[in-house]
N, C-alpha and C. Protein backbone atom coordinates (compact mmCIF):
# COMPACT_ATOMS: atom_id res chain seq x y z
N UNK A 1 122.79 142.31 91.35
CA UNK A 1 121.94 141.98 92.49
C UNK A 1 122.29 140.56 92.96
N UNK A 2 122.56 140.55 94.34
CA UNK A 2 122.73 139.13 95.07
C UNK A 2 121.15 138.13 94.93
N UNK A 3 121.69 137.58 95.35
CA UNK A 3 120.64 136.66 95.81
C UNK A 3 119.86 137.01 97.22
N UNK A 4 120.77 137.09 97.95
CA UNK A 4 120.19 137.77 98.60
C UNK A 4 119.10 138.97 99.32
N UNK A 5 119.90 139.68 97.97
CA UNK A 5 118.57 140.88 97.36
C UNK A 5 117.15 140.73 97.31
N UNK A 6 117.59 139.46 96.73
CA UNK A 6 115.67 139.07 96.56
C UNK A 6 115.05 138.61 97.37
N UNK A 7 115.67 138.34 98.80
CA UNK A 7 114.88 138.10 99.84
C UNK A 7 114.00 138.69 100.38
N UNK A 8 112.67 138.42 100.79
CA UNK A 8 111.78 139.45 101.15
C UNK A 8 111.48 138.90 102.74
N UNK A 9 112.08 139.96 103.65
CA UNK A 9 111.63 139.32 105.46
C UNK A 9 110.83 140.10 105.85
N UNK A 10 110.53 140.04 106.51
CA UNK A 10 109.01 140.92 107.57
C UNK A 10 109.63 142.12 108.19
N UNK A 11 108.90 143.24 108.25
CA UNK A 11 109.74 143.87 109.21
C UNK A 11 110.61 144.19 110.59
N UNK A 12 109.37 143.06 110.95
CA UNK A 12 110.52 142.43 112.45
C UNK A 12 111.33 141.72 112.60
N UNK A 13 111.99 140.93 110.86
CA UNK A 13 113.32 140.37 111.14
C UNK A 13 114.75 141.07 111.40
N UNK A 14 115.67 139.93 112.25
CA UNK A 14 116.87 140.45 112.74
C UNK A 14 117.59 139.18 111.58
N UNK A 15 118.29 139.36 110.90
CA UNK A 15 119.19 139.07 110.40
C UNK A 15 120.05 139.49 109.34
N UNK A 16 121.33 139.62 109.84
CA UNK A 16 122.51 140.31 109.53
C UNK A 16 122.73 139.47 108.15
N UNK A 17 124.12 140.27 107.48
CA UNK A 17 124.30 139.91 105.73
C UNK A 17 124.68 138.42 105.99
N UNK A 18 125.39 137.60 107.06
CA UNK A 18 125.95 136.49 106.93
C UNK A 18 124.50 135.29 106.78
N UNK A 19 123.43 136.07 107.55
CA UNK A 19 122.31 135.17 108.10
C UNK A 19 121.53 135.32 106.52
N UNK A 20 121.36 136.32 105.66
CA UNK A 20 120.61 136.71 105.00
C UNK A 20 121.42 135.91 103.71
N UNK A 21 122.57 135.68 103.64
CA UNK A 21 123.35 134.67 102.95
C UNK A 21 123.22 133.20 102.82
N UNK A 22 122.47 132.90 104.03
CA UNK A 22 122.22 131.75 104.57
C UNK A 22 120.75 131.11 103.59
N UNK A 23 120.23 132.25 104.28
CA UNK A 23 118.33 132.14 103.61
C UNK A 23 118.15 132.35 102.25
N UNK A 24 119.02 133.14 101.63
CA UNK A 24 118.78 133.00 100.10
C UNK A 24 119.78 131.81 99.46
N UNK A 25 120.27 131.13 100.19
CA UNK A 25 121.27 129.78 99.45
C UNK A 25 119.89 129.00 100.00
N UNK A 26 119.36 128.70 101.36
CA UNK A 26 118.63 127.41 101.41
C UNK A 26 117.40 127.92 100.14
N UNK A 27 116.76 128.73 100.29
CA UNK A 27 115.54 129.47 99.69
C UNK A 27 115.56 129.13 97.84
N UNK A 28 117.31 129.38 97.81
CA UNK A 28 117.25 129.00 95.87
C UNK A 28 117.75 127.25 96.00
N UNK A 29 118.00 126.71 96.82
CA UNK A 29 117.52 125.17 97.02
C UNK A 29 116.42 124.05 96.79
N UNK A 30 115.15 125.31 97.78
CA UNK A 30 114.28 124.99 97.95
C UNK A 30 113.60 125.37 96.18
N UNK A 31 113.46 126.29 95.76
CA UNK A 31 113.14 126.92 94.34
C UNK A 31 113.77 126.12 93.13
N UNK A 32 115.25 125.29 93.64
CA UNK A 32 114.91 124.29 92.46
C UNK A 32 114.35 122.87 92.36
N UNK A 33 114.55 122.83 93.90
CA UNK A 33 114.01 121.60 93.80
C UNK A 33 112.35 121.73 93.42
N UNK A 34 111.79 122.63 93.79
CA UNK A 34 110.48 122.43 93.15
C UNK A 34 110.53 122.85 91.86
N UNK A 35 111.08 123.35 91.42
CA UNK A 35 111.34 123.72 89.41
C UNK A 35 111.50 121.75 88.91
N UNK A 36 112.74 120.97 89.94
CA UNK A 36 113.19 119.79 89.28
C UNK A 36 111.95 118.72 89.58
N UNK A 37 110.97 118.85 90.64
CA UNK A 37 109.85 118.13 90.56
C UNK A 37 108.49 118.47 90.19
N UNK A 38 108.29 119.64 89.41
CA UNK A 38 107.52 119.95 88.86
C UNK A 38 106.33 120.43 90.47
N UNK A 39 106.43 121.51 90.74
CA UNK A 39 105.73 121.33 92.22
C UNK A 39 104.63 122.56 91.34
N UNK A 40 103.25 122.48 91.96
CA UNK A 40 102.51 123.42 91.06
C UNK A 40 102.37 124.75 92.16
N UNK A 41 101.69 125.67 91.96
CA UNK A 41 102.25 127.28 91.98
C UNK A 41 102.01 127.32 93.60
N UNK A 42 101.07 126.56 94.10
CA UNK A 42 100.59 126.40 95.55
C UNK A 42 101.84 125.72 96.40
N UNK A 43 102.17 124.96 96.20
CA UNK A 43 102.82 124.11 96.60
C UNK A 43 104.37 124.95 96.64
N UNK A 44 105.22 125.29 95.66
CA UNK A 44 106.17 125.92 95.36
C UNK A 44 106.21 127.31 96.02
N UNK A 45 105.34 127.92 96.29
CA UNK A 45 105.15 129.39 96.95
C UNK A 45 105.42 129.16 98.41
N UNK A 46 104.69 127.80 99.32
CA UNK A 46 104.71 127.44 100.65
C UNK A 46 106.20 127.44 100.75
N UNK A 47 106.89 126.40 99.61
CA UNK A 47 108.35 125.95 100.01
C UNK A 47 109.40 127.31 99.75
N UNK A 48 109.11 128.52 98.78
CA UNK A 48 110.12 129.47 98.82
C UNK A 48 109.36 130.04 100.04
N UNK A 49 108.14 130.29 100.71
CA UNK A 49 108.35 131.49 101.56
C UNK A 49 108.86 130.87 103.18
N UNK A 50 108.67 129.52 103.14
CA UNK A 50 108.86 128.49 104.35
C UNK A 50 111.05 128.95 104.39
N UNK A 51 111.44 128.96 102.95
CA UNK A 51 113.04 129.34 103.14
C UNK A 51 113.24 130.12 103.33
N UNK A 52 112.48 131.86 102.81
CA UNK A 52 113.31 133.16 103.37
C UNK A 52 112.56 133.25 104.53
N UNK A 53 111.54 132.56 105.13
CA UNK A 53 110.89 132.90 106.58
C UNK A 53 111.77 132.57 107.48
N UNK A 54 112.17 130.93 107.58
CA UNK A 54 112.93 130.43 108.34
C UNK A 54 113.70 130.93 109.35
N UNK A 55 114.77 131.81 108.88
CA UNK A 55 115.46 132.61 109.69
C UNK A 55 115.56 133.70 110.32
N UNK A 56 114.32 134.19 109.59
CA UNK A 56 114.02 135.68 110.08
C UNK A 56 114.14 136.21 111.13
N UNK A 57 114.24 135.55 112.85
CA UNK A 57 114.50 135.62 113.98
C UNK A 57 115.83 135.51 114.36
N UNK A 58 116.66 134.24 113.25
CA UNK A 58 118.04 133.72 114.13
C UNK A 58 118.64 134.96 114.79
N UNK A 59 119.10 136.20 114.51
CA UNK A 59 119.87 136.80 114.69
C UNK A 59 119.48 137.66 116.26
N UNK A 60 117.93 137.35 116.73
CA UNK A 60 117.50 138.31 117.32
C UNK A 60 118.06 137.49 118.82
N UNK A 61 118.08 138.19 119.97
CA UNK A 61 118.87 137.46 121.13
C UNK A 61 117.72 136.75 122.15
N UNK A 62 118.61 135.56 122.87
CA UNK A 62 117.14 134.92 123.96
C UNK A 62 116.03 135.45 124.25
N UNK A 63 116.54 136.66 124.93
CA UNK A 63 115.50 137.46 125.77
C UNK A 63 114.37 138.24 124.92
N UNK A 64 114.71 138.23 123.58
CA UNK A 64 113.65 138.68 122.86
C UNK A 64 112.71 137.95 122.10
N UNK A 65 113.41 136.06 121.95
CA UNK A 65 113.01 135.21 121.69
C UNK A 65 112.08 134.65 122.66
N UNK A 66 112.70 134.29 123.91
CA UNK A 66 111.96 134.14 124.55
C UNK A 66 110.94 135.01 125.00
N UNK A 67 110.55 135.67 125.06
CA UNK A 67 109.47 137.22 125.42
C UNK A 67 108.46 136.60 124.30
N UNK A 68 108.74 135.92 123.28
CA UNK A 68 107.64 135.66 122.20
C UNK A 68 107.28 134.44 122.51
N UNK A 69 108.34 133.68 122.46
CA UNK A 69 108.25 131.56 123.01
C UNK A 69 108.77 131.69 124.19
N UNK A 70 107.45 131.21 125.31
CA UNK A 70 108.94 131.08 126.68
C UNK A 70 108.71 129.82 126.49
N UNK A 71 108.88 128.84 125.85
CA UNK A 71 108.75 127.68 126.13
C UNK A 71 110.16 127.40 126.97
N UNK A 72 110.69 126.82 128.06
CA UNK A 72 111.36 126.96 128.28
C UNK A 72 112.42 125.38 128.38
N UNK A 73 111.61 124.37 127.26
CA UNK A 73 112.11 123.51 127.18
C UNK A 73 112.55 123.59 125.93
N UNK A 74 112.76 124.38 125.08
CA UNK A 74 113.74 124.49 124.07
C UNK A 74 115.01 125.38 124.15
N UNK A 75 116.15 125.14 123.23
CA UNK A 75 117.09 125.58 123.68
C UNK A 75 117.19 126.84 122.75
N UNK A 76 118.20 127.56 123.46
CA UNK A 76 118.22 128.75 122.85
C UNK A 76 118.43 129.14 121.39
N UNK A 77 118.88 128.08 120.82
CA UNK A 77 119.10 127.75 119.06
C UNK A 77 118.11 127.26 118.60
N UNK A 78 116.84 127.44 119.03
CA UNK A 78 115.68 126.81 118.70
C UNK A 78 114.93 127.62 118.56
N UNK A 79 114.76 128.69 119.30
CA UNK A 79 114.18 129.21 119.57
C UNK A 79 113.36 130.31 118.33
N UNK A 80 114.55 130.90 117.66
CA UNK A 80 113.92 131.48 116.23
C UNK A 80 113.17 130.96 115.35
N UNK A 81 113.00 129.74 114.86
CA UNK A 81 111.66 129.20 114.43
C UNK A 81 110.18 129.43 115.10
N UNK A 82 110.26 128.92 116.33
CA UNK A 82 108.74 128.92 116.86
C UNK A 82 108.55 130.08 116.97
N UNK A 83 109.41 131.45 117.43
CA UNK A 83 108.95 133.21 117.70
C UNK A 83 108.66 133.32 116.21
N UNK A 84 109.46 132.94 114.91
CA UNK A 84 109.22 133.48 113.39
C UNK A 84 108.04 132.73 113.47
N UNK A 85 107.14 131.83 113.30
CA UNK A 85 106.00 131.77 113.33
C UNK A 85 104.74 131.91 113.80
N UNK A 86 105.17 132.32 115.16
CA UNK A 86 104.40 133.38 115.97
C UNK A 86 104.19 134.43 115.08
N UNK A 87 105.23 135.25 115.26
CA UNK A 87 104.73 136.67 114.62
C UNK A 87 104.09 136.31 113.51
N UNK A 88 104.85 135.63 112.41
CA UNK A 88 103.80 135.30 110.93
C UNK A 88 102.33 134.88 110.88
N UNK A 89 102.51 134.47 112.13
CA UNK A 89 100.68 134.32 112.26
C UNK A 89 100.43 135.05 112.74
N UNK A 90 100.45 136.10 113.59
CA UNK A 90 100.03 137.37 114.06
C UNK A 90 99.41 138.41 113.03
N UNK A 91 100.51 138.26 112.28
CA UNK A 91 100.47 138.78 110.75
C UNK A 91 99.50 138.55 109.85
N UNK A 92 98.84 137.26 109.71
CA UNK A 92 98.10 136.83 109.18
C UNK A 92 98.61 135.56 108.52
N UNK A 93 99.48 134.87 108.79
CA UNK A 93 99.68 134.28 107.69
C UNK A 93 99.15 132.88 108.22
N UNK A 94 98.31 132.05 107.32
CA UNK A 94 97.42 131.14 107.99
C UNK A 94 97.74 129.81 107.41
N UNK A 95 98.75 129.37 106.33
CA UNK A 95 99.28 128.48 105.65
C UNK A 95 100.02 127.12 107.18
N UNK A 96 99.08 126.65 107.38
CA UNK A 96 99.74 125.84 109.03
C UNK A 96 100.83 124.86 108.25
N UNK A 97 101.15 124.12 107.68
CA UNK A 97 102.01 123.36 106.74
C UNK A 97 103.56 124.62 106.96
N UNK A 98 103.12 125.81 106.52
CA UNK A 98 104.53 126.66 106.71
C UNK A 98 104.78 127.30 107.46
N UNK A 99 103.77 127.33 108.51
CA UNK A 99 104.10 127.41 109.68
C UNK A 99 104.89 126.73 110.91
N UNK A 100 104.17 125.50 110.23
CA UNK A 100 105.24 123.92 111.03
C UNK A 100 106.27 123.81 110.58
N UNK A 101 106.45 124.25 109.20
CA UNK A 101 107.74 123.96 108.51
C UNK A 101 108.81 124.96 109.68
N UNK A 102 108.54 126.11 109.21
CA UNK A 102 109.29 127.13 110.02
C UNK A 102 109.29 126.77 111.41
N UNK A 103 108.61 127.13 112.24
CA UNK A 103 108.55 126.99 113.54
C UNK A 103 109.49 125.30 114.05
N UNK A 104 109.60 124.17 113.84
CA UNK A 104 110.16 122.89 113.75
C UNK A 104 111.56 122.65 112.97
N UNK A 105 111.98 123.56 112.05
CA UNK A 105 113.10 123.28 111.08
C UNK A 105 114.41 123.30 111.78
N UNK A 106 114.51 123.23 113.24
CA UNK A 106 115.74 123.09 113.73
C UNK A 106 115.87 122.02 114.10
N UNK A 107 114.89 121.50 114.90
CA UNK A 107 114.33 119.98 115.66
C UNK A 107 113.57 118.95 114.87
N UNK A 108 113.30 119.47 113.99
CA UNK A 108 112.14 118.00 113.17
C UNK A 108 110.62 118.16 114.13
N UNK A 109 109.83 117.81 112.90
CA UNK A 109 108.75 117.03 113.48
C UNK A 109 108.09 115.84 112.75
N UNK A 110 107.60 115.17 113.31
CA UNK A 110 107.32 113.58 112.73
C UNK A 110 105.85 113.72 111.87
N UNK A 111 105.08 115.18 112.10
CA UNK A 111 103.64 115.47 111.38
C UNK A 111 104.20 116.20 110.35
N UNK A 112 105.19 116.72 109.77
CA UNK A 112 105.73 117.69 109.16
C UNK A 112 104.94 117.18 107.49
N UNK A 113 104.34 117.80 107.07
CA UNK A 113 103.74 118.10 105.58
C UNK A 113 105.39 117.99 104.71
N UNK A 114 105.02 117.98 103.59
CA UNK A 114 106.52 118.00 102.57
C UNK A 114 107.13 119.12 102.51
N UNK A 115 106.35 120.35 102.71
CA UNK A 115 107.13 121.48 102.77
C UNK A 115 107.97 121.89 104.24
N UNK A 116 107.33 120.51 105.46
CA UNK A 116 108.59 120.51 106.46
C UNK A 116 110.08 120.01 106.30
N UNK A 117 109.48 119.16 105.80
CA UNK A 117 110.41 118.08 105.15
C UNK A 117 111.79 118.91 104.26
N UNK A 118 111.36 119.48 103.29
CA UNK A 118 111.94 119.98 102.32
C UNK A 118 113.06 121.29 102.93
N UNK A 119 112.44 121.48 104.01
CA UNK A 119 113.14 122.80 104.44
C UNK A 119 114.05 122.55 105.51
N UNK A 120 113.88 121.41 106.02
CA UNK A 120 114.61 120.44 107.39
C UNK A 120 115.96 120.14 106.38
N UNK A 121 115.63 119.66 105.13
CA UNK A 121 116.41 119.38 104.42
C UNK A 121 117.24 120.47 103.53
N UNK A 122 116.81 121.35 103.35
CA UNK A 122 117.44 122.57 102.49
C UNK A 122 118.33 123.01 103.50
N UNK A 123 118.57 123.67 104.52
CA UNK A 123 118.27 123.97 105.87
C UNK A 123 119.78 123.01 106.02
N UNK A 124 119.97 122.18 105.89
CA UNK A 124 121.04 121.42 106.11
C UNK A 124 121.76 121.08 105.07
N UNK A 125 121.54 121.24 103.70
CA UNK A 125 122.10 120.83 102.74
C UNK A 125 122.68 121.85 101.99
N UNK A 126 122.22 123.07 102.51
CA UNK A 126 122.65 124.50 101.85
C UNK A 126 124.17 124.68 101.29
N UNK A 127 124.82 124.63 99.94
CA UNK A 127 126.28 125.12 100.39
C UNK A 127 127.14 126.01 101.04
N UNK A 128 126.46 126.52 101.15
CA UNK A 128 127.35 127.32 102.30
C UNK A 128 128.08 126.55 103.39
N UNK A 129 127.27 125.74 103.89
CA UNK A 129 128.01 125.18 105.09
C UNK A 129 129.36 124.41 104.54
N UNK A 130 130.22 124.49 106.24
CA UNK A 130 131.30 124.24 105.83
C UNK A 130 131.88 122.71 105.56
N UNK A 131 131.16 122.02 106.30
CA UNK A 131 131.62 120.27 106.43
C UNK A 131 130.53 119.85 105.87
N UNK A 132 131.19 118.18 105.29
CA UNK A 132 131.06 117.49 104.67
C UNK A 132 130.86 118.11 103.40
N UNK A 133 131.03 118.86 102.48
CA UNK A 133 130.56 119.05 101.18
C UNK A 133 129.92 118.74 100.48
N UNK A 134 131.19 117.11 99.77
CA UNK A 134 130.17 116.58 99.00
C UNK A 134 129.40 115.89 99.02
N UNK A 135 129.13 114.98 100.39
CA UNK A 135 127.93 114.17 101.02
C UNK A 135 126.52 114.93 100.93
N UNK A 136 127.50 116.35 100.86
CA UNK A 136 125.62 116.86 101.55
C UNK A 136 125.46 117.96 100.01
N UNK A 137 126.17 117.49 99.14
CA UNK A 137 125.84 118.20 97.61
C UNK A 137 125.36 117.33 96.52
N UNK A 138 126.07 115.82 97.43
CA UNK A 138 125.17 114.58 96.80
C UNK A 138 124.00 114.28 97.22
N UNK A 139 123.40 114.26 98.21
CA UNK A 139 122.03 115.02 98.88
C UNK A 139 121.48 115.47 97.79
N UNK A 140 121.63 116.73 98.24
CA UNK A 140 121.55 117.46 97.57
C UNK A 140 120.81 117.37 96.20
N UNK A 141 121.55 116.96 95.26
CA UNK A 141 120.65 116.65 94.22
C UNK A 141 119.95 115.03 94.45
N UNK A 142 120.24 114.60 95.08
CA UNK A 142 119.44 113.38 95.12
C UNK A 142 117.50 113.62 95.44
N UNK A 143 117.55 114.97 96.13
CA UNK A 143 116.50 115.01 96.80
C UNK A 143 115.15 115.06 95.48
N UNK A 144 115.15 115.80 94.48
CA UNK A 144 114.13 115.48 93.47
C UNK A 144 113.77 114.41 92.76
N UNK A 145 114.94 113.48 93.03
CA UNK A 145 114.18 112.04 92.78
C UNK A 145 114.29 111.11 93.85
N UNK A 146 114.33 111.23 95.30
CA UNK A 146 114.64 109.92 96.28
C UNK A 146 114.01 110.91 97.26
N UNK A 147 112.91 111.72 97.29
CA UNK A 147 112.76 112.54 98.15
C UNK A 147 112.62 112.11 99.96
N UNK A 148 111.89 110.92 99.45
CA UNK A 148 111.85 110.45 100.90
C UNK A 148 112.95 109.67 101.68
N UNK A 149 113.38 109.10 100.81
CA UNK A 149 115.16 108.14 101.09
C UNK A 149 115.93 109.27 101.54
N UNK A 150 116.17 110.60 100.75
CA UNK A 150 117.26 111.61 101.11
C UNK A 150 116.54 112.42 102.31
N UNK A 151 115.38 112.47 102.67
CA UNK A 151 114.85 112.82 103.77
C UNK A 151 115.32 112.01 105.33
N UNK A 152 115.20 110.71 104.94
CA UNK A 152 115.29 109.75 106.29
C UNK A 152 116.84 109.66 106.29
N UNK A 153 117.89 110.05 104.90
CA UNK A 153 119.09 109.79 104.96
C UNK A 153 119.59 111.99 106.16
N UNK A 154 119.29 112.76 105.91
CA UNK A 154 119.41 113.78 106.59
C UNK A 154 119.18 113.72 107.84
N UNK A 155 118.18 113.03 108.31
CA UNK A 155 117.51 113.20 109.82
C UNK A 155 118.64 112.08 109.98
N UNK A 156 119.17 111.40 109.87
CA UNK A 156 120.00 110.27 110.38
C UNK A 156 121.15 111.02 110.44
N UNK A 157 121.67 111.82 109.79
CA UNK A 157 122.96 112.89 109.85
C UNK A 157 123.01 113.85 110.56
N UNK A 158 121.89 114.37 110.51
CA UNK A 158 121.73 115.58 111.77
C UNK A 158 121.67 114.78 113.06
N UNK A 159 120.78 114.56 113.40
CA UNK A 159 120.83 113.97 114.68
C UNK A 159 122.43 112.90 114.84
N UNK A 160 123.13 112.32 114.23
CA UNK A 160 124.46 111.66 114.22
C UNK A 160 125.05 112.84 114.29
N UNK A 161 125.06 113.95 113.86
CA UNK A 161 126.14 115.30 113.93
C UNK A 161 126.18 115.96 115.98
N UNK A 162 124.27 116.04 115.71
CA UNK A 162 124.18 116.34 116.95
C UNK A 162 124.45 115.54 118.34
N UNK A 163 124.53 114.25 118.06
CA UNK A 163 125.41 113.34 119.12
C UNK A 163 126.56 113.14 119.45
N UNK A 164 127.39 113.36 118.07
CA UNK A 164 129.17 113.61 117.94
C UNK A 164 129.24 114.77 118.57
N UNK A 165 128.29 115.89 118.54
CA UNK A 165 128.83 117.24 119.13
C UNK A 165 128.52 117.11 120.81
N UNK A 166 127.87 116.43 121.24
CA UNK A 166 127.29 116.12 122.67
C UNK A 166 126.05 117.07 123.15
N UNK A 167 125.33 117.30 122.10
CA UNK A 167 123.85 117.96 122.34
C UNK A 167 122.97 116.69 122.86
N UNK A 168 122.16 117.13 123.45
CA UNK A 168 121.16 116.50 123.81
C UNK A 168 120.04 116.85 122.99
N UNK A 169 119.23 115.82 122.39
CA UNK A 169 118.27 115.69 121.50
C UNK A 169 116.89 115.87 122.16
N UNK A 170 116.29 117.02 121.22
CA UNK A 170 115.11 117.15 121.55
C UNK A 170 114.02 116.40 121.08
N UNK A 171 113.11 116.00 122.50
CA UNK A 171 111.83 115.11 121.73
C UNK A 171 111.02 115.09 120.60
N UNK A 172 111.14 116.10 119.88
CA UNK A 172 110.93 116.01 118.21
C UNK A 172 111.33 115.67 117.85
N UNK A 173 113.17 116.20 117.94
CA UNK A 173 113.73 115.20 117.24
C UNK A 173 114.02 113.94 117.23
N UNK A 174 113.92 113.04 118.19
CA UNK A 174 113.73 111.60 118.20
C UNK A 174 112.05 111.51 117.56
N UNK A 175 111.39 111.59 118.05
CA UNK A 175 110.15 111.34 117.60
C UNK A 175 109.79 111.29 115.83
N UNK A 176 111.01 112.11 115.23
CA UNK A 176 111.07 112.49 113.85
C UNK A 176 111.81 111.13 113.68
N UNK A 177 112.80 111.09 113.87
CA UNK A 177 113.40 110.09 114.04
C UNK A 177 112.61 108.64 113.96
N UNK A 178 112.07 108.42 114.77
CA UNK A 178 110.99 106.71 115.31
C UNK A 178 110.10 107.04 114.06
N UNK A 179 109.79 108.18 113.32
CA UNK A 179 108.82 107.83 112.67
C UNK A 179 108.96 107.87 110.98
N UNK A 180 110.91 107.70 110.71
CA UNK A 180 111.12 107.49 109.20
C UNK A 180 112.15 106.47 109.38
N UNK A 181 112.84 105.90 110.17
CA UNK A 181 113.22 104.69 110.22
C UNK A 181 112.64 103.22 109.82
């Protein structure tokens, strides 16, 4: 059995084996880092279901994203967070901490609880990805003891990634930004 296997998504998620590869690497991230800081059963449950939630939308296309979020000031790579927490609250799920987590984990937010935090950060530190490695595997474990240092050190990399690429930054994400500097 993969790892993957053990992912549990909603029935209205769209994501394919590459995406579902994705969510069980950030998801057993997120699961050790709360094993390595001792996180108690409340706390640790928000941060694994905040990782296999996360993506549960990426795969699904604009027009169906948007039909759920028209916000129409986010961009189309954004968009699967805020629809996955829509529906999850539709659903019932009333945990607002993993809701923000999810819905914000592309852009940041500056109110984000630790289980935003943690997943902004898993989320980017995952191995899978292909660049930088070992910067972001030294991260990586740094995060159970420097949690907040390796937090303000990520949002400074993402947003530096997203300026080298010539995205334009969304007002969360600066705002995330102004408020761990």
């Amino acid at each position: 059995m993969s790892d993957a296997d053990s992912i549990e998504l909603p029935s209205w998620a769209q994501a394919g084996e590459r995406r579902l590869a994705h969510i069980a690497r950030v998801t057993a991230l997120l699961d050790a880092w709360a094993d390595a800081m001792h996180l108690d059963a409340e706390e640790r449950r928000a941060w694994h279901d905040a990782g296999q939630w996360h993506d549960a939308l990426r795969d699904a296309s604009e027009a169906e994203l948007r039909a759920i979020v028209p916000d129409l000031a986010l961009p189309p790579g954004a968009l699967h967070g805020p629809a996955a927490a829509v529906r999850l609250a539709h659903e019932g799920e009333s945990r607002h901490d993993v809701l923000e987590a999810i819905r914000w984990h592309t852009v940041g937010c500056a109110t984000w609880a630790r289980v935003g935090r943690a997943l902004y950060m898993a989320d980017y530190l995952e191995p899978g990805r292909p660049y930088a490695r070992a910067d972001r595997a030294y991260l990586a474990a740094q995060v159970p003891h420097a949690f907040d240092g390796t937090f303000r050190q990520v949002v400074r990399m993402r947003l530096e990634n997203a300026l080298r690429e010539g995205h334009e930054l969304h007002p969360s994400s600066v705002a995330l930004w102004n408020a761990v500097r």
